[in-house]
Each structure stands twice: as structure tokens, then as C-alpha cells.
C-alpha atoms as a PDB file:
ATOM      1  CA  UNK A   1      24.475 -67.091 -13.963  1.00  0.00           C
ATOM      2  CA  UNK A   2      23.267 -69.598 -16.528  1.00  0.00           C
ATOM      3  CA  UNK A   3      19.791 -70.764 -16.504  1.00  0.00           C
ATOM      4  CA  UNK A   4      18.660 -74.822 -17.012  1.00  0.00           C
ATOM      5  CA  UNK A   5      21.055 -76.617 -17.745  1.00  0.00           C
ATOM      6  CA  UNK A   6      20.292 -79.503 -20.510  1.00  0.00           C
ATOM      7  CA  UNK A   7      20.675 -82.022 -17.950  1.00  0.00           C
ATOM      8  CA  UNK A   8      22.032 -82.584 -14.460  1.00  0.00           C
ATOM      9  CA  UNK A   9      25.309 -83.862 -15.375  1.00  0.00           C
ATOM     10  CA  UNK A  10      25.788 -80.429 -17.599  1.00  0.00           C
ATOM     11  CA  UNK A  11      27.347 -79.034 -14.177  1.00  0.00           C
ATOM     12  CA  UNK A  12      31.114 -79.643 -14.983  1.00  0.00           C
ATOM     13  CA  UNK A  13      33.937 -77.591 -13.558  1.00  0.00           C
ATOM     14  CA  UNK A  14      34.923 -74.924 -16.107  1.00  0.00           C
ATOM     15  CA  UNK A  15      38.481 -75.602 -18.023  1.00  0.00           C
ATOM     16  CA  UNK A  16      39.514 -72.120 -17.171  1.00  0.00           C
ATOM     17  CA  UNK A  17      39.684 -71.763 -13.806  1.00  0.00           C
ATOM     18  CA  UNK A  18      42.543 -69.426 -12.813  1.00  0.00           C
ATOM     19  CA  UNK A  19      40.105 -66.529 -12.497  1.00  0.00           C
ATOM     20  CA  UNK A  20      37.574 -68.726 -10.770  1.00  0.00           C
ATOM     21  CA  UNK A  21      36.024 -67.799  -7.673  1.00  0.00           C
ATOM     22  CA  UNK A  22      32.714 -69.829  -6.716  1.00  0.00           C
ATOM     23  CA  UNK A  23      31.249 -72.324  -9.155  1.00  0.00           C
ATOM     24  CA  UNK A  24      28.163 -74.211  -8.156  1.00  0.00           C
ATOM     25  CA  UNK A  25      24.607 -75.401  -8.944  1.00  0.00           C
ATOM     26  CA  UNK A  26      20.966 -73.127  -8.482  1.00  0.00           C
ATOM     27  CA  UNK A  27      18.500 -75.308  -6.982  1.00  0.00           C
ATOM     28  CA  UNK A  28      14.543 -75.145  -6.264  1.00  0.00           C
ATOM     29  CA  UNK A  29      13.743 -73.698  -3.223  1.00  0.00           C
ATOM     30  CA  UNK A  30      13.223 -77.452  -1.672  1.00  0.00           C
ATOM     31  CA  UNK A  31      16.713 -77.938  -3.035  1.00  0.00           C
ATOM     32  CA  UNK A  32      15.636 -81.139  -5.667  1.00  0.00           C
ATOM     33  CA  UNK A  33      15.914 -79.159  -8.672  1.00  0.00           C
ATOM     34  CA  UNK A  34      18.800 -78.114 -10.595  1.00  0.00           C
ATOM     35  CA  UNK A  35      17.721 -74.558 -11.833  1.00  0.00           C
ATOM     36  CA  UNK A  36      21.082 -73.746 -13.091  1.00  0.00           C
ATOM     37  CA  UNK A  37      24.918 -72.324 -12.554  1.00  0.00           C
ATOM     38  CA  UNK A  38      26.061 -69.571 -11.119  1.00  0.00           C
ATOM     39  CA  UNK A  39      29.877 -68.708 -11.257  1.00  0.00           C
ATOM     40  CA  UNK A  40      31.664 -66.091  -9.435  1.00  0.00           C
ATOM     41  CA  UNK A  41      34.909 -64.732 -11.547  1.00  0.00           C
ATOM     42  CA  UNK A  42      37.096 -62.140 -12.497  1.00  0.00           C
ATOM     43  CA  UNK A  43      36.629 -61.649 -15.744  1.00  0.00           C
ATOM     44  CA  UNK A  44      38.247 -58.593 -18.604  1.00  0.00           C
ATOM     45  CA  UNK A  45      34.668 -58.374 -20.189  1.00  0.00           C
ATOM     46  CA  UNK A  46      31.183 -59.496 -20.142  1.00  0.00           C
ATOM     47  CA  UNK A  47      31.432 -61.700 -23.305  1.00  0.00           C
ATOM     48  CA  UNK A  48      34.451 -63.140 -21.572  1.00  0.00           C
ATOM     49  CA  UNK A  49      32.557 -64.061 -18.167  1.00  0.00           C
ATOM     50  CA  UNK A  50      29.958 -65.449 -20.137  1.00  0.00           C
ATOM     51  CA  UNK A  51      32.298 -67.383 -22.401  1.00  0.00           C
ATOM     52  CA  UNK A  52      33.137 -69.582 -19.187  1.00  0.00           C
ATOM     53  CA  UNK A  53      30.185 -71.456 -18.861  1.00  0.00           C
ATOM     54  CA  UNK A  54      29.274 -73.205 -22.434  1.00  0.00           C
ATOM     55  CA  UNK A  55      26.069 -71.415 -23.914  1.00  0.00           C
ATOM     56  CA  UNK A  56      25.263 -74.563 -25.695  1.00  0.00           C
ATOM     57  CA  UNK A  57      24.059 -76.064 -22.127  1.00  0.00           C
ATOM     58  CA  UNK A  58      22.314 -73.751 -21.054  1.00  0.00           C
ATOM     59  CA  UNK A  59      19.075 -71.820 -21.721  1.00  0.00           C
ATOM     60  CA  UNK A  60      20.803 -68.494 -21.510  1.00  0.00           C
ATOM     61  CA  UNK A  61      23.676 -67.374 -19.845  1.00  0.00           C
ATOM     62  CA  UNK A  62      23.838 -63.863 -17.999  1.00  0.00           C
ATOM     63  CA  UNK A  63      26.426 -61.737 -16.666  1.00  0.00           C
ATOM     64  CA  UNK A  64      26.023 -59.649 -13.735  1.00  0.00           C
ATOM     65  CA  UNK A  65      28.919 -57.294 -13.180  1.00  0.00           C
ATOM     66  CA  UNK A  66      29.823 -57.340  -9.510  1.00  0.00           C
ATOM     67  CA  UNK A  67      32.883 -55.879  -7.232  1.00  0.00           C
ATOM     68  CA  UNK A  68      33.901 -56.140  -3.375  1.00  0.00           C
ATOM     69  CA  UNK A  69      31.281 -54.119  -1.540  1.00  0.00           C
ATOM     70  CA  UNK A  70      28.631 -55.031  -3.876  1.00  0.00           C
ATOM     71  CA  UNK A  71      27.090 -54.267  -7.407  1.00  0.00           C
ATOM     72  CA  UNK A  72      28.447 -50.622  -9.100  1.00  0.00           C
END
């Protein structure tokens, strides 16, 4: 999940995308706001889930680690 992106049009597809699961934006509650990204992937680490979406636009970037079933 990243957090504000610098502008609307930040929201771009990730390049790598072979791992990719569900990719979309976080809006407002009333849906008119782009809050942010969240991405759903399998990733080898944390540093390499977080390495998909670009840290440079975003306000942070945070990786939650998730499997089939729910969180461990």
C-alpha cells in the first residue's frame, strides 16, 4: 500500500508484473479522492514488494505481508 501519490496520473501499471495480482487506486470514502495504491503480489521479500511501486511517488510505501486465508 502506498500512500498519496504526487499526482493523479502517478497511478501507472507497474513494469514488473509477472507476480502481480491486484493493482489499483485508494479513494476517499465519496470515491473523488485519490488516497493512494494498493498492490496485491507475490513477492521474495518485503523490500522487494515495496520496490514495485516507485517510492519517489509516493508519501510512503508499506508492505503488509499477507497469504490465502488471511494475514499470518
Amino acid at each position: 500500500m502506498a500512500l498519496a501519490p504526487a499526482t493523479p496520473s502517478a497511478l501507472s501499471l507497474p513494469a514488473a508484473r509477472d507476480d502481480l495480482i491486484a493493482f489499483g487506486p485508494l479513494l476517499s470514502d465519496d470515491g473523488t479522492r485519490p488516497l493512494g495504491t494498493a498492490a496485491l503480489l507475490r513477492a521474495p521479500t518485503p523490500a522487494a514488494a515495496c520496490a514495485v511501486l516507485s517510492p519517489a511517488s509516493y508519501a510512503s510505501v508499506e508492505v503488509h505481508p499477507w497469504e490465502p486465508g488471511g494475514r499470518r
